[in-house]
Protein backbone atom coordinates (compact mmCIF):
# COMPACT_ATOMS: atom_id res chain seq x y z
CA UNK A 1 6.55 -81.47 92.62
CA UNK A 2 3.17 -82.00 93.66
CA UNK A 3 0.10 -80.58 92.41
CA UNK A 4 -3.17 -79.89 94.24
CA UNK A 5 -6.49 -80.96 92.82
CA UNK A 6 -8.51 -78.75 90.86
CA UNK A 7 -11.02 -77.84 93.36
CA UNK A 8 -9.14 -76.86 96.15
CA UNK A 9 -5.57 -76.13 97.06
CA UNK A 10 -4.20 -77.72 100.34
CA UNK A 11 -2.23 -75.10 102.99
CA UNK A 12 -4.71 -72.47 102.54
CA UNK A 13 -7.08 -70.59 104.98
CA UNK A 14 -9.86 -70.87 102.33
CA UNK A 15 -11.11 -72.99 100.07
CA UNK A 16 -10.99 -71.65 96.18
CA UNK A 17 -12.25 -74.05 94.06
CA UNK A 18 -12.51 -73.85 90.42
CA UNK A 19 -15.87 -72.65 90.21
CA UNK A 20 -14.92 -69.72 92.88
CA UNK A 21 -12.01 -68.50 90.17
CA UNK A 22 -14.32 -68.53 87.13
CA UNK A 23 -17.00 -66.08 88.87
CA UNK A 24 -14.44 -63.97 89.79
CA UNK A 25 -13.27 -63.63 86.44
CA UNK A 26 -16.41 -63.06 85.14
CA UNK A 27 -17.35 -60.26 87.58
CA UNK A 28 -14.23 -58.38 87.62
CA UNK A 29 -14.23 -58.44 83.83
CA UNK A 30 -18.02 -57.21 84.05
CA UNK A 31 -16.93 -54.48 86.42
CA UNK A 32 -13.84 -53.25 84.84
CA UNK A 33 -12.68 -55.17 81.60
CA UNK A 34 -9.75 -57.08 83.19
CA UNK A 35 -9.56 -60.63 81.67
CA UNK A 36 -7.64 -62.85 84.12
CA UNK A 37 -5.59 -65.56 82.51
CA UNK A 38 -5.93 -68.97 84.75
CA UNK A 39 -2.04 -68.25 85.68
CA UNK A 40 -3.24 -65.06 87.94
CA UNK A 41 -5.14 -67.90 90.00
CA UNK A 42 -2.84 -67.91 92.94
CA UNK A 43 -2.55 -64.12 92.80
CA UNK A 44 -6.54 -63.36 92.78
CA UNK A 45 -6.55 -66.06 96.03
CA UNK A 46 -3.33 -63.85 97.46
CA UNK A 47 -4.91 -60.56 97.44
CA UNK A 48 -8.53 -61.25 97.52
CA UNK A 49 -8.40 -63.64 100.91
CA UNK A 50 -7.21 -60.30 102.80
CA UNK A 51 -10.64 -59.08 102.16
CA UNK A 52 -12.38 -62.20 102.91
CA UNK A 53 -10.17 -61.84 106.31
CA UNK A 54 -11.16 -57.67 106.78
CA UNK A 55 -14.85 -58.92 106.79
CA UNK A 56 -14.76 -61.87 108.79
CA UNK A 57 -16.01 -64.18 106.08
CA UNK A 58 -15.26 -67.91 105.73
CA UNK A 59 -15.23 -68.95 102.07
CA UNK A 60 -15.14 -67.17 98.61
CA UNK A 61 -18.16 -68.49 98.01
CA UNK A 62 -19.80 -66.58 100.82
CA UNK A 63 -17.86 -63.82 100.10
CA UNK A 64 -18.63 -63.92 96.15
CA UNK A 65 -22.77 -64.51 96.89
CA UNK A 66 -22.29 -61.43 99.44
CA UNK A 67 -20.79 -59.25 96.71
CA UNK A 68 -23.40 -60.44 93.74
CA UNK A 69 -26.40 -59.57 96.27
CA UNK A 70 -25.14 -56.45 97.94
CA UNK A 71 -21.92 -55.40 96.86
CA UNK A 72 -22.36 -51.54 97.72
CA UNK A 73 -18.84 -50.37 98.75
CA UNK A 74 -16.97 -53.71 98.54
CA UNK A 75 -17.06 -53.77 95.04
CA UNK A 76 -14.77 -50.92 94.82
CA UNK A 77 -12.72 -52.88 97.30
CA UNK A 78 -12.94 -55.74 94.83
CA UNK A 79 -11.88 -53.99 92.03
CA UNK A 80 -8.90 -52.12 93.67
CA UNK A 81 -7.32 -55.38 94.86
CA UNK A 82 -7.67 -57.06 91.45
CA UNK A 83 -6.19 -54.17 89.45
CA UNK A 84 -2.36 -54.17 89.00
CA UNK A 85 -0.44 -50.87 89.41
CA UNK A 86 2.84 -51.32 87.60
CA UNK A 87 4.45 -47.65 87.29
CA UNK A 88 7.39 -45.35 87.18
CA UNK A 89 8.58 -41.44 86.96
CA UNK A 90 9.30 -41.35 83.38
CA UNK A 91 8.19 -44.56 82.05
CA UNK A 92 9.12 -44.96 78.19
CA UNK A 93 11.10 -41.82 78.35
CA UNK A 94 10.58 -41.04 74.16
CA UNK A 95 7.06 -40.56 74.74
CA UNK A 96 7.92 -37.70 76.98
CA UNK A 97 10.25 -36.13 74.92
CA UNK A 98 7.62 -36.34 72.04
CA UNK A 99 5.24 -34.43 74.32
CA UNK A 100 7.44 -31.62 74.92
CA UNK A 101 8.07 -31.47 71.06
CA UNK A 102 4.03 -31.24 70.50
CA UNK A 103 3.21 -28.85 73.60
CA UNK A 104 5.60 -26.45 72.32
CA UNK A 105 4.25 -26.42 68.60
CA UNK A 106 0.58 -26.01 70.08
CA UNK A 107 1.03 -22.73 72.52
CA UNK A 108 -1.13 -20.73 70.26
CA UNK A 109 -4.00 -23.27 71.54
CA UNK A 110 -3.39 -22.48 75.70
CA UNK A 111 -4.58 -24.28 77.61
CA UNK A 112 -3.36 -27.38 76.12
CA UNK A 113 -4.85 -30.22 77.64
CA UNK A 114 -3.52 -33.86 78.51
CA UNK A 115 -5.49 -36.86 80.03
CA UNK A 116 -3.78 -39.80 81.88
CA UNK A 117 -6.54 -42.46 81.64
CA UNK A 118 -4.51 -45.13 83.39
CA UNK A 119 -2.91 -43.04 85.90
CA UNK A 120 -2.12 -45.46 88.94
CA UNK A 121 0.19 -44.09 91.93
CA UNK A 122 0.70 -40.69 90.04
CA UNK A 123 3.72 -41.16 88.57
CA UNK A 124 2.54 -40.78 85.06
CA UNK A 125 0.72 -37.45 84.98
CA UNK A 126 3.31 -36.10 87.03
CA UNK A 127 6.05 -36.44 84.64
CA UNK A 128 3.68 -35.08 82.70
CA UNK A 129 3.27 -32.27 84.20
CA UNK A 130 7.06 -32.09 85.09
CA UNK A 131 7.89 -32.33 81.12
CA UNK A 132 5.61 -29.39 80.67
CA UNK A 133 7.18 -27.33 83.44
CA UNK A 134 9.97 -28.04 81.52
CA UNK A 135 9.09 -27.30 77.62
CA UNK A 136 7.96 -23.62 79.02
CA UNK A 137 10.45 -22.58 81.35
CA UNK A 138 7.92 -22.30 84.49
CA UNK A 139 6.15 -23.64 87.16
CA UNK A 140 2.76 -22.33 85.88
CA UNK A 141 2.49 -24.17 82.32
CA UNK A 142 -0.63 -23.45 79.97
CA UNK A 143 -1.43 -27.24 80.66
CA UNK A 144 -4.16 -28.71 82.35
CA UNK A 145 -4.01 -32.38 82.98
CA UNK A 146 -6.69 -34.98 83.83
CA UNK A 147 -5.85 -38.11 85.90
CA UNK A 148 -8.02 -41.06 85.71
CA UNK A 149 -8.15 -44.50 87.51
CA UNK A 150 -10.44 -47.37 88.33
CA UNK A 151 -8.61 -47.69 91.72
CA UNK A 152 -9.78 -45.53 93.84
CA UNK A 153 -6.87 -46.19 96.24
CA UNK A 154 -4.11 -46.01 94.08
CA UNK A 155 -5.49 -42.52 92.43
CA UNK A 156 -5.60 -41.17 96.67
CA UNK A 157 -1.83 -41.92 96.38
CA UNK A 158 -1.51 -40.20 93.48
CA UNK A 159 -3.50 -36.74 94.73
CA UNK A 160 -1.44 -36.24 97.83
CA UNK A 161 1.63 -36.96 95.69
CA UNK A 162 4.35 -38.64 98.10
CA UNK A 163 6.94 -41.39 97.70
CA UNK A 164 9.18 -43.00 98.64
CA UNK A 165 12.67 -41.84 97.40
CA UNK A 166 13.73 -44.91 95.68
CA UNK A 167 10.87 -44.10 93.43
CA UNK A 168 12.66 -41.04 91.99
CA UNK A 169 16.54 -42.43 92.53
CA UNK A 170 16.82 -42.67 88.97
CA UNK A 171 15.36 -39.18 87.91
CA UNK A 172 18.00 -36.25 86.88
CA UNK A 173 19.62 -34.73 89.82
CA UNK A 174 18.32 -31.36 88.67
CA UNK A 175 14.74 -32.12 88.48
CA UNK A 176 14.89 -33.78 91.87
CA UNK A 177 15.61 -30.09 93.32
CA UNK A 178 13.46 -28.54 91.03
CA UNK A 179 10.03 -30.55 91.36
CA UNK A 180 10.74 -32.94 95.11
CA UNK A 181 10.92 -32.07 98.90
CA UNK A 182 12.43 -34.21 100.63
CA UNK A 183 11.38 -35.66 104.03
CA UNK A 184 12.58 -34.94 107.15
CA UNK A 185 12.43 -36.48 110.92
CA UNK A 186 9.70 -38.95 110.90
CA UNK A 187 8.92 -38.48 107.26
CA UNK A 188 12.69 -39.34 106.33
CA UNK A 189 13.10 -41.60 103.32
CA UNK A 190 9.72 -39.85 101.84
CA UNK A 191 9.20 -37.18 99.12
CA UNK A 192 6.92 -35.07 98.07
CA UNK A 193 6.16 -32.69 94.79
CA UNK A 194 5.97 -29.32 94.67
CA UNK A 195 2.73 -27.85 95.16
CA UNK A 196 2.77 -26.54 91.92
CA UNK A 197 2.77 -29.65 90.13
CA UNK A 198 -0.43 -30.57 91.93
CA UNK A 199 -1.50 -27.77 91.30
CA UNK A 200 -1.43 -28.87 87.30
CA UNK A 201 -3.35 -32.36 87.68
CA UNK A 202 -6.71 -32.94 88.18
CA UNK A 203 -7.18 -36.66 89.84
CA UNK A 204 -10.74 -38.36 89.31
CA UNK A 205 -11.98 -42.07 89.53
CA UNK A 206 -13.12 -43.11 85.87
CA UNK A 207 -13.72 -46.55 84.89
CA UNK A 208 -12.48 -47.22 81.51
CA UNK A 209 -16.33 -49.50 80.45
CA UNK A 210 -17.93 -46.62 81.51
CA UNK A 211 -20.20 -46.12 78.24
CA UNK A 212 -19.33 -42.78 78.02
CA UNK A 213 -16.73 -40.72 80.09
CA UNK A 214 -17.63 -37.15 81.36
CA UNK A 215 -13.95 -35.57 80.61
CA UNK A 216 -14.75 -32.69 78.34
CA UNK A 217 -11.49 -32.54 75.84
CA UNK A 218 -10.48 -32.25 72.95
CA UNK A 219 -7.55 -33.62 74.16
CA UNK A 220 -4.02 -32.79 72.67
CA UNK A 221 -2.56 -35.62 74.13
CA UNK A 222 -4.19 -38.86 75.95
CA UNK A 223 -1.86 -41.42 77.13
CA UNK A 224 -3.52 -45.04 77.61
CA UNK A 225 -0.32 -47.05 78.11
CA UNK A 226 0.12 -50.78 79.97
CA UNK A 227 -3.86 -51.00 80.59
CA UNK A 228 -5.05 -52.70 77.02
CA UNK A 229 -2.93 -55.53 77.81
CA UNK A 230 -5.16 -56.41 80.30
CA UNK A 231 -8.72 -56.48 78.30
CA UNK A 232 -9.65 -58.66 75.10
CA UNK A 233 -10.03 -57.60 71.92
CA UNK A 234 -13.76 -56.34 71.36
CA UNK A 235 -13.68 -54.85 75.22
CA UNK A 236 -10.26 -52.73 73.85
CA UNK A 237 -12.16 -51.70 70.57
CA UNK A 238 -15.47 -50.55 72.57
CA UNK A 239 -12.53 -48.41 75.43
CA UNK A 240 -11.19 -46.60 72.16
CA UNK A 241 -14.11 -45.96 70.15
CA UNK A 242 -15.08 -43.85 73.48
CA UNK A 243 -11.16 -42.69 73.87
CA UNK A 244 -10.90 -40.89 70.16
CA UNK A 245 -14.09 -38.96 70.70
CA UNK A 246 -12.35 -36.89 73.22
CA UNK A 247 -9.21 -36.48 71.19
CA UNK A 248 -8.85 -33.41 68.87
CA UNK A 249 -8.35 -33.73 65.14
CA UNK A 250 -4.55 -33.53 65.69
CA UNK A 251 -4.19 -34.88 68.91
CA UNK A 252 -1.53 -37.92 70.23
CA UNK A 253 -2.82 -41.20 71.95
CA UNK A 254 0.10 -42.73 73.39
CA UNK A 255 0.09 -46.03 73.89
CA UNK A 256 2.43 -48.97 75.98
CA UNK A 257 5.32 -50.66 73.78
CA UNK A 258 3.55 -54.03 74.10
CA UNK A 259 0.18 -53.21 72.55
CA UNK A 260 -1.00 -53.17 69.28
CA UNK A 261 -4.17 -52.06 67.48
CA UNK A 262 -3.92 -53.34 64.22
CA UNK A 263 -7.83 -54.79 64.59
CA UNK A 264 -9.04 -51.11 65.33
CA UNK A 265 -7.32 -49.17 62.38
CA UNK A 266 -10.36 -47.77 61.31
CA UNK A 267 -10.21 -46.06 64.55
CA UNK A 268 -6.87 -44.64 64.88
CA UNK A 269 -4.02 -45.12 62.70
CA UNK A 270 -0.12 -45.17 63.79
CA UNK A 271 2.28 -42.04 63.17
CA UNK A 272 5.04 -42.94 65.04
CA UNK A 273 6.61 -45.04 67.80
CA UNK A 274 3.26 -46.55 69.48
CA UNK A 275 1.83 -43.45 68.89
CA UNK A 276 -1.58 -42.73 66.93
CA UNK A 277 -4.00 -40.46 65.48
CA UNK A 278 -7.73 -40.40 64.86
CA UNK A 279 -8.42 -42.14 61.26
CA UNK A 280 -9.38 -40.23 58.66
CA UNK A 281 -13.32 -40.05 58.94
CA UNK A 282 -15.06 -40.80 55.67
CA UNK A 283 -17.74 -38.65 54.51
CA UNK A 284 -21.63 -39.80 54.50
């Protein structure tokens, strides 16, 4: 096996030296929380080298001293290709049917309102909005459901809503008819929802170290699942001391089965499979 020296790697169209990977750890964890481990070196070289090649640039250090000087629109291009999208119709299927348990004990509060703050491609918030559809027996739900991203790209897919059908192949037959078109002709192989899921969902760029986020609430549910994994401790402490202001006194923050927040308990306190509440507040 042979290993390249620390400074460069050999076979590449641009140099990355060690230096080059630390400030681009630093900045995208300035911009948007993410703390790269040094394994995600080859994979910040893999996706960020397209934009060095989109702009015609030579090195990452050129392209690095371009962004820190005058980033203007390429930072959001910086951001989205650094930000991993892992999602799926459905994902950690108890949490849904939890939601329909809680939307249908809360209908003397309509409109009950839900926030997605990680909410990629769109699959997320529309299984939320699906499992509403669902819990009340019609396509117009008293729900209203906020969809929130740093990527600005990923959150486009999301608001016109189509994919690919493989994405839904392992949803119930049933809601396939009931919430999918399918594509026809040149758009064969595609789907799309209904327009009255849309219809449900607002989709807005928010980034997550925002110091405060303009979302309104209280929130009866606010799922923040698969994103903590990738900030540190004190940077997911600061996110969730924001996150629990917008939740209401009995509202849900679901979370992702790998995360735990046993160093914020003072903020929220578990009540269930990675789910949490608000902690008590004590009195002055």
């Amino acid at each position: 096996m042979t290993v390249s020296s620390p400074s460069t790697t050999t076979g590449r169209d641009f140099e990355f030296s060690d230096r080059d990977f630390r400030r681009v750890c630093e900045l995208i964890h300035q911009r948007a929380g993410i703390a790269l481990a040094p394994a995600k070196r080859d994979m910040v070289y893999g996706r960020l080298s397209r934009r060095l090649r989109a702009l015609g640039l030579r090195s990452f250090q050129e392209y690095l001293d371009r962004l820190e000087k005058d980033g203007g629109d390429e930072w959001q291009a910086f951001t989205n290709a650094l930000t991993t999208n892992l999602t799926s119709f459905f994902r950690e299927p108890h949490h849904f049917d939890k939601l329909r348990e809680e939307l249908l004990q809360r209908t003397h509060r309509a409109p009950l309102q839900i926030w997605s703050c990680a909410a990629s491609t769109g699959e997320e918030p529309y299984s939320l909005a699906i499992t509403a559809c669902e819990a009340f027996g019609t396509l117009t739900p008293p729900v209203r459901i906020l969809a929130t991203d740093v990527d600005t790209q990923v959150l486009s897919v999301g608001a016109q809503g189509v994919y690919s059908v493989e994405r839904i192949a392992n949803l119930d037959p049933a809601l396939k008819r009931r919430y999918f078109q399918r594509g026809t002709g040149p758009n064969e192989g595609k789907c799309r929802v209904i327009p009255a899921l849309r219809q449900l969902i607002e989709f807005r760029q928010l980034n997550l170290l925002s110091p405060r986020y303009d979302v309104g609430g209280p929130y009866d549910a606010l799922f923040c699942r698969n994103v903590m994994i990738y900030f540190d401790k004190p940077t997911q402490r600061a996110i969730l001391s924001r996150l629990v202001e917008h939740m209401g006194d009995d509202g849900l923050l679901y979370t992702g089965h790998s995360e735990n927040y046993l160093h914020a308990a003072d903020l929220i306190q578990p009540c269930g499979r990675t789910l949490y509440r608000r902690a008590q507040r004590t009195g002055a």
